[in-house]
N, C-alpha and C. Protein backbone atom coordinates (compact mmCIF):
# COMPACT_ATOMS: atom_id res chain seq x y z
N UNK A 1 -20.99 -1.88 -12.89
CA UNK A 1 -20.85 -2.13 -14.30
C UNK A 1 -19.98 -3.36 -14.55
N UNK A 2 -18.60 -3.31 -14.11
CA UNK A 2 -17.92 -4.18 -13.82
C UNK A 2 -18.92 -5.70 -13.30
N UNK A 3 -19.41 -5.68 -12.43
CA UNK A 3 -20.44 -7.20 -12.21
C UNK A 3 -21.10 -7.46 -13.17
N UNK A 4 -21.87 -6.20 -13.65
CA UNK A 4 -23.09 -6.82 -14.97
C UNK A 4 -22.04 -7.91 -15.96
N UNK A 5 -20.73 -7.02 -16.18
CA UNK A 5 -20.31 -8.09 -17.28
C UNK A 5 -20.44 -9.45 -17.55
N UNK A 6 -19.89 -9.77 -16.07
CA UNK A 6 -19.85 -11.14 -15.60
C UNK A 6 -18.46 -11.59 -15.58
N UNK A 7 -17.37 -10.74 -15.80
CA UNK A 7 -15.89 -10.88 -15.83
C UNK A 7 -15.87 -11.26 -14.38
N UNK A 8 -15.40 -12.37 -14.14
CA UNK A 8 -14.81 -12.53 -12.20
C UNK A 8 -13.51 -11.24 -12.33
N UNK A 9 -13.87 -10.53 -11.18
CA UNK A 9 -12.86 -9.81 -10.75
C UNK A 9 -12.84 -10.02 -9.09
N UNK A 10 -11.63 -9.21 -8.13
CA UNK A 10 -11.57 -9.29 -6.95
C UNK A 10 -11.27 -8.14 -6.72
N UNK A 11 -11.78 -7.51 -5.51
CA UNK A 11 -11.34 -5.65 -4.93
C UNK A 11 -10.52 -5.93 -3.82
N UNK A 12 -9.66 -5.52 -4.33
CA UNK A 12 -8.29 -5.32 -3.50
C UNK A 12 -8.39 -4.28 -1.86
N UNK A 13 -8.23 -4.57 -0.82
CA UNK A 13 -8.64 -3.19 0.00
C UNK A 13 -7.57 -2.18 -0.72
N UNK A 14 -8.37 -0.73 0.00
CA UNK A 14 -6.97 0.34 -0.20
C UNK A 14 -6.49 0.53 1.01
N UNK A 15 -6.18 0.01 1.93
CA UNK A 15 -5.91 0.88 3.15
C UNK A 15 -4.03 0.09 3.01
N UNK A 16 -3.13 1.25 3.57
CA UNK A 16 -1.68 1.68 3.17
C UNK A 16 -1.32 0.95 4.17
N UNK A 17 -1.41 0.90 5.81
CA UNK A 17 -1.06 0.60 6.26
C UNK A 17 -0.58 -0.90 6.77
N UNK A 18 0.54 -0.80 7.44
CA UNK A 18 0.91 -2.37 7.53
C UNK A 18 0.03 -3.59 7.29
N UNK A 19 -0.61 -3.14 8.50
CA UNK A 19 -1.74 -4.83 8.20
C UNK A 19 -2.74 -4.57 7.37
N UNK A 20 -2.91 -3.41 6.33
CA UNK A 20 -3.92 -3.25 5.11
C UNK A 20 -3.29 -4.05 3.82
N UNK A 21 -1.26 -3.69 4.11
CA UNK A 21 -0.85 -4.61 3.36
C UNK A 21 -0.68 -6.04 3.62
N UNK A 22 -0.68 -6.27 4.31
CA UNK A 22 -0.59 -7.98 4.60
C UNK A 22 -2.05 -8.17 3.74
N UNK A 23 -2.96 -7.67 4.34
CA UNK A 23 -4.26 -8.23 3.74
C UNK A 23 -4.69 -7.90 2.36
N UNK A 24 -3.91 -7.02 1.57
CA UNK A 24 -3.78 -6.99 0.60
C UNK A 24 -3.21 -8.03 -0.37
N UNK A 25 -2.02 -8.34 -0.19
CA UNK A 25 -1.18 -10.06 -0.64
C UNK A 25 -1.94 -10.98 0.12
N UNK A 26 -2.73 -10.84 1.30
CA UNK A 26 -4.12 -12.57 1.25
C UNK A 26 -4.66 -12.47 0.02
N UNK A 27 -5.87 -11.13 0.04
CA UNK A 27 -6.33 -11.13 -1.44
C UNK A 27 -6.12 -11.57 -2.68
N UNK A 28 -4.71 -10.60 -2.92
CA UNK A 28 -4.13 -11.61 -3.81
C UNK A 28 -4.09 -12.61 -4.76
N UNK A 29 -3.19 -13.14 -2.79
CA UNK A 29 -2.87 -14.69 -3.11
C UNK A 29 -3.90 -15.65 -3.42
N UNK A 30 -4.98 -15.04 -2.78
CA UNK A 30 -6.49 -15.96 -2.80
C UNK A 30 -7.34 -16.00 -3.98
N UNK A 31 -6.98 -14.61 -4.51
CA UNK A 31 -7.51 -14.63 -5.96
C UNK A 31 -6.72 -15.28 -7.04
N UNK A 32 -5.59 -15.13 -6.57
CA UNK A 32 -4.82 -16.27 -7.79
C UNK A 32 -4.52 -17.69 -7.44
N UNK A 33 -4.78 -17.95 -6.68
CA UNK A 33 -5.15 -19.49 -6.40
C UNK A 33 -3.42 -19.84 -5.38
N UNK A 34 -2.77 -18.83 -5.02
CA UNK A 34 -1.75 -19.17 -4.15
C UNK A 34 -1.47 -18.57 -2.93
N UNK A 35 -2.39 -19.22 -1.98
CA UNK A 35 -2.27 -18.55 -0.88
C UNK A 35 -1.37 -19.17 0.16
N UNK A 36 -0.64 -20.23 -0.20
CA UNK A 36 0.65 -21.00 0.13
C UNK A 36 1.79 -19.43 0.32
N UNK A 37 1.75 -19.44 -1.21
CA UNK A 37 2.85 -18.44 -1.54
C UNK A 37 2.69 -17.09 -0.91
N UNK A 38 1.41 -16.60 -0.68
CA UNK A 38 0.95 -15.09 -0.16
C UNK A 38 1.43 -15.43 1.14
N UNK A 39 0.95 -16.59 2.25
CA UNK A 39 1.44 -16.85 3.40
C UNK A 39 2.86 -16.37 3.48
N UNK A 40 3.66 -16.87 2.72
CA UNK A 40 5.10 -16.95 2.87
C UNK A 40 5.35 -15.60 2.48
N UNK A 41 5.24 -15.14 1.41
CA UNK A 41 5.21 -13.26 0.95
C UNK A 41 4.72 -12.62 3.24
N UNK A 42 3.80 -12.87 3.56
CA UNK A 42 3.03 -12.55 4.61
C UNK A 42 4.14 -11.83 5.78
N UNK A 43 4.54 -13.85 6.28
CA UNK A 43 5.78 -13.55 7.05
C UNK A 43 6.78 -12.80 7.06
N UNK A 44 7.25 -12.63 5.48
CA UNK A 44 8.74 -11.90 5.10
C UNK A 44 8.53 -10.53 5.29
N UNK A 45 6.74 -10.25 4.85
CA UNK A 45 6.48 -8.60 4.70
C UNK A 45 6.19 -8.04 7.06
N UNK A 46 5.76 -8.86 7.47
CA UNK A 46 5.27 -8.83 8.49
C UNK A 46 6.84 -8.96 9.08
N UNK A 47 7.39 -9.45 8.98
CA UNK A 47 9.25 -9.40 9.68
C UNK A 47 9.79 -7.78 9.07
N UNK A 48 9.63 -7.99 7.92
CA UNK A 48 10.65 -6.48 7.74
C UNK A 48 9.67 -5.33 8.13
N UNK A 49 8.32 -5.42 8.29
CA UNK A 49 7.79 -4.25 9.05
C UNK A 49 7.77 -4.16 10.26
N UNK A 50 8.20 -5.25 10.86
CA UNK A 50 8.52 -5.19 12.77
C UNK A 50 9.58 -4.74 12.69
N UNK A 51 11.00 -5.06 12.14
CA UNK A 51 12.20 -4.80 11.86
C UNK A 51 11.78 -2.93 12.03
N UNK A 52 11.59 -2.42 10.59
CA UNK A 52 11.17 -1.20 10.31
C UNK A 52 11.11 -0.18 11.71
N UNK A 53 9.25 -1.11 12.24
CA UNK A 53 8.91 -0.23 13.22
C UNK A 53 10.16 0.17 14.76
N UNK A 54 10.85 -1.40 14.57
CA UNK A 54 11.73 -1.43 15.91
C UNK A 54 12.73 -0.23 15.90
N UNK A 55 13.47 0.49 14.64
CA UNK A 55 14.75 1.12 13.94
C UNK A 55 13.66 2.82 14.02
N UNK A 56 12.62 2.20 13.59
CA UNK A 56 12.12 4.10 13.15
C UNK A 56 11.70 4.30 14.94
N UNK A 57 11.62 3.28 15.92
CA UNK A 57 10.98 3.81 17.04
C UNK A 57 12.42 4.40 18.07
N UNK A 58 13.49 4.13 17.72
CA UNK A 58 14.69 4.43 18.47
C UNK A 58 15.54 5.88 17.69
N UNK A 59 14.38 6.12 16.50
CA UNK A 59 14.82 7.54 16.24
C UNK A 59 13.40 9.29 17.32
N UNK A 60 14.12 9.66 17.12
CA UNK A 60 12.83 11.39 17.87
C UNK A 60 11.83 11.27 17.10
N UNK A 61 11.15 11.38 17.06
CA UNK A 61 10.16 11.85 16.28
C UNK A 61 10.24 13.26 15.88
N UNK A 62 11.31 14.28 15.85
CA UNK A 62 11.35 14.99 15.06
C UNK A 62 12.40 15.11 14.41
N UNK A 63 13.07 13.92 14.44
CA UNK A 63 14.39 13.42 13.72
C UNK A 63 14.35 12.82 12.55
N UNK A 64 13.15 12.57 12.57
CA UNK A 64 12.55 11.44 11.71
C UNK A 64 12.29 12.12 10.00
N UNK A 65 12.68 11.26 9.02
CA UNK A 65 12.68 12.19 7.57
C UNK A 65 11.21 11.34 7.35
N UNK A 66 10.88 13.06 6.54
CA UNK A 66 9.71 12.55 5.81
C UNK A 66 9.82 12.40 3.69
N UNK A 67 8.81 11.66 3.40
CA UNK A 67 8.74 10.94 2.26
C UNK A 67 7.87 11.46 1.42
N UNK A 68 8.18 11.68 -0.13
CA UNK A 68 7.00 11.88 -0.64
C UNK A 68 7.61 10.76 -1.77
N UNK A 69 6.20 9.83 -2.17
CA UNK A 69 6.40 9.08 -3.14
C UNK A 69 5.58 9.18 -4.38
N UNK A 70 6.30 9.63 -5.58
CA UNK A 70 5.86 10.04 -6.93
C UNK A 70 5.20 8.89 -7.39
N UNK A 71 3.99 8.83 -7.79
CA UNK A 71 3.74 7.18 -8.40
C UNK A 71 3.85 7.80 -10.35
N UNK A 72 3.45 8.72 -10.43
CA UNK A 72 3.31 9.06 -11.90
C UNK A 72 3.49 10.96 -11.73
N UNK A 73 3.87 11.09 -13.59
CA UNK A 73 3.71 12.65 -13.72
C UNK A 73 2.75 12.71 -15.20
N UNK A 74 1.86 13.07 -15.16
CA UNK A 74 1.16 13.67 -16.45
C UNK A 74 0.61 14.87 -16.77
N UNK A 75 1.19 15.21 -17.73
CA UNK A 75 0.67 16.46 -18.29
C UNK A 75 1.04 17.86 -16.99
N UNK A 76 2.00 17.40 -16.57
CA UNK A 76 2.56 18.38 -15.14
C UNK A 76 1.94 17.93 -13.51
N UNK A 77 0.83 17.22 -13.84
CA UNK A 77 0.59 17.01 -12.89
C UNK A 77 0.62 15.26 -12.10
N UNK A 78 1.51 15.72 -10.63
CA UNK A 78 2.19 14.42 -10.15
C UNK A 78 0.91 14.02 -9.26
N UNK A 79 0.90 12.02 -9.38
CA UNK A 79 -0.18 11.34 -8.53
C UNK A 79 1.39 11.48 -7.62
N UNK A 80 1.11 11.12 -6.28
CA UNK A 80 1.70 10.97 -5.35
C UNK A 80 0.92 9.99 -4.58
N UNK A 81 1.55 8.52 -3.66
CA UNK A 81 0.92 8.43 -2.19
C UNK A 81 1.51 8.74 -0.85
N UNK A 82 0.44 8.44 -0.52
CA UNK A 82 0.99 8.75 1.26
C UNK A 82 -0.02 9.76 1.48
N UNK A 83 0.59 10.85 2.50
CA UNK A 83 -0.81 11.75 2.95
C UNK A 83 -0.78 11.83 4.27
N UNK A 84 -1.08 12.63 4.98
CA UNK A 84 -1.82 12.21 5.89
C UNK A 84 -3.25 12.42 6.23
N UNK A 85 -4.03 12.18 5.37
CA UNK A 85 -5.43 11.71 5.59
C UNK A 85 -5.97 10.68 4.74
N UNK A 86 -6.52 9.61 5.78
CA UNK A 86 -6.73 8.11 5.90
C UNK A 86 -7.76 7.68 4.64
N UNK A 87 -8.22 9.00 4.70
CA UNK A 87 -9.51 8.73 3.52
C UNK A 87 -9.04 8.83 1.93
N UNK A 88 -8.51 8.93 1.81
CA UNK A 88 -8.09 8.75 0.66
C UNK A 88 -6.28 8.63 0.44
N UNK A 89 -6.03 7.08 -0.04
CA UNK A 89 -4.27 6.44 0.20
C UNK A 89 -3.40 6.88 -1.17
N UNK A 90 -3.63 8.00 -2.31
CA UNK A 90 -3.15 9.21 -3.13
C UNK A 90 -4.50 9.78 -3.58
N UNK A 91 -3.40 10.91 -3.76
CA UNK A 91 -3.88 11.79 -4.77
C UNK A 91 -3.37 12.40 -6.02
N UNK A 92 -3.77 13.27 -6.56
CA UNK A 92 -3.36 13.89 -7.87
C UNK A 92 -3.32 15.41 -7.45
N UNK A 93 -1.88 16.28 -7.73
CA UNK A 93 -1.80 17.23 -7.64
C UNK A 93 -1.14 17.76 -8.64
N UNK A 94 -1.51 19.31 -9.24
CA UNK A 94 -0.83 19.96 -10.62
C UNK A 94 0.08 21.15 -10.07
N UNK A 95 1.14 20.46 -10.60
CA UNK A 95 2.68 21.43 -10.33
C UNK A 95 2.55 22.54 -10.41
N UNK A 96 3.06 23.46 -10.00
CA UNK A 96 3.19 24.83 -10.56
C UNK A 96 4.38 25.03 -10.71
């Protein structure tokens, strides 16, 4: 529907993970005409996730805290992401 219009748009990937985000800010950057600047965003995001991985790999793995991240609450019920299943990067769940 979106194409029939004829509005230029760009689809962002969804995938969460590290290098889904790097390639997420190419997109971007490429769709807004600064992929100078996405480069540089690139490096900084690609350093603090080596950083990251180096610090979370010198903890147990059952030492390790887990995360839940609220993106929204409506009408009682919270979107959340994360997950662990790949197929879908949130969902929507209703509080009780």
């Amino acid at each position: 529907m979106l194409e029939a219009s004829g509005i230029p748009f760009t689809t962002v990937p969804e995938a969460t993970d590290g290098p889904g985000i790097v390639e997420k800010i190419a997109v971007v950057g490429d769709a807004l005409g600064v992929p100078g600047r996405a480069g540089a965003l690139i490096r900084e995001t690609r350093a603090a996730l080596d950083i990251t991985a180096k610090q979370t790999a010198r903890i147990p793995p059952e030492s390790r805290k887990r995360v839940l991240f609220i993106l929204s609450l409506q009408g009682g019920a919270a979107s959340r992401a994360g997950g662990t299943r790949r197929r879908r990067a949130s969902s929507t769940w209703q509080a009780r």
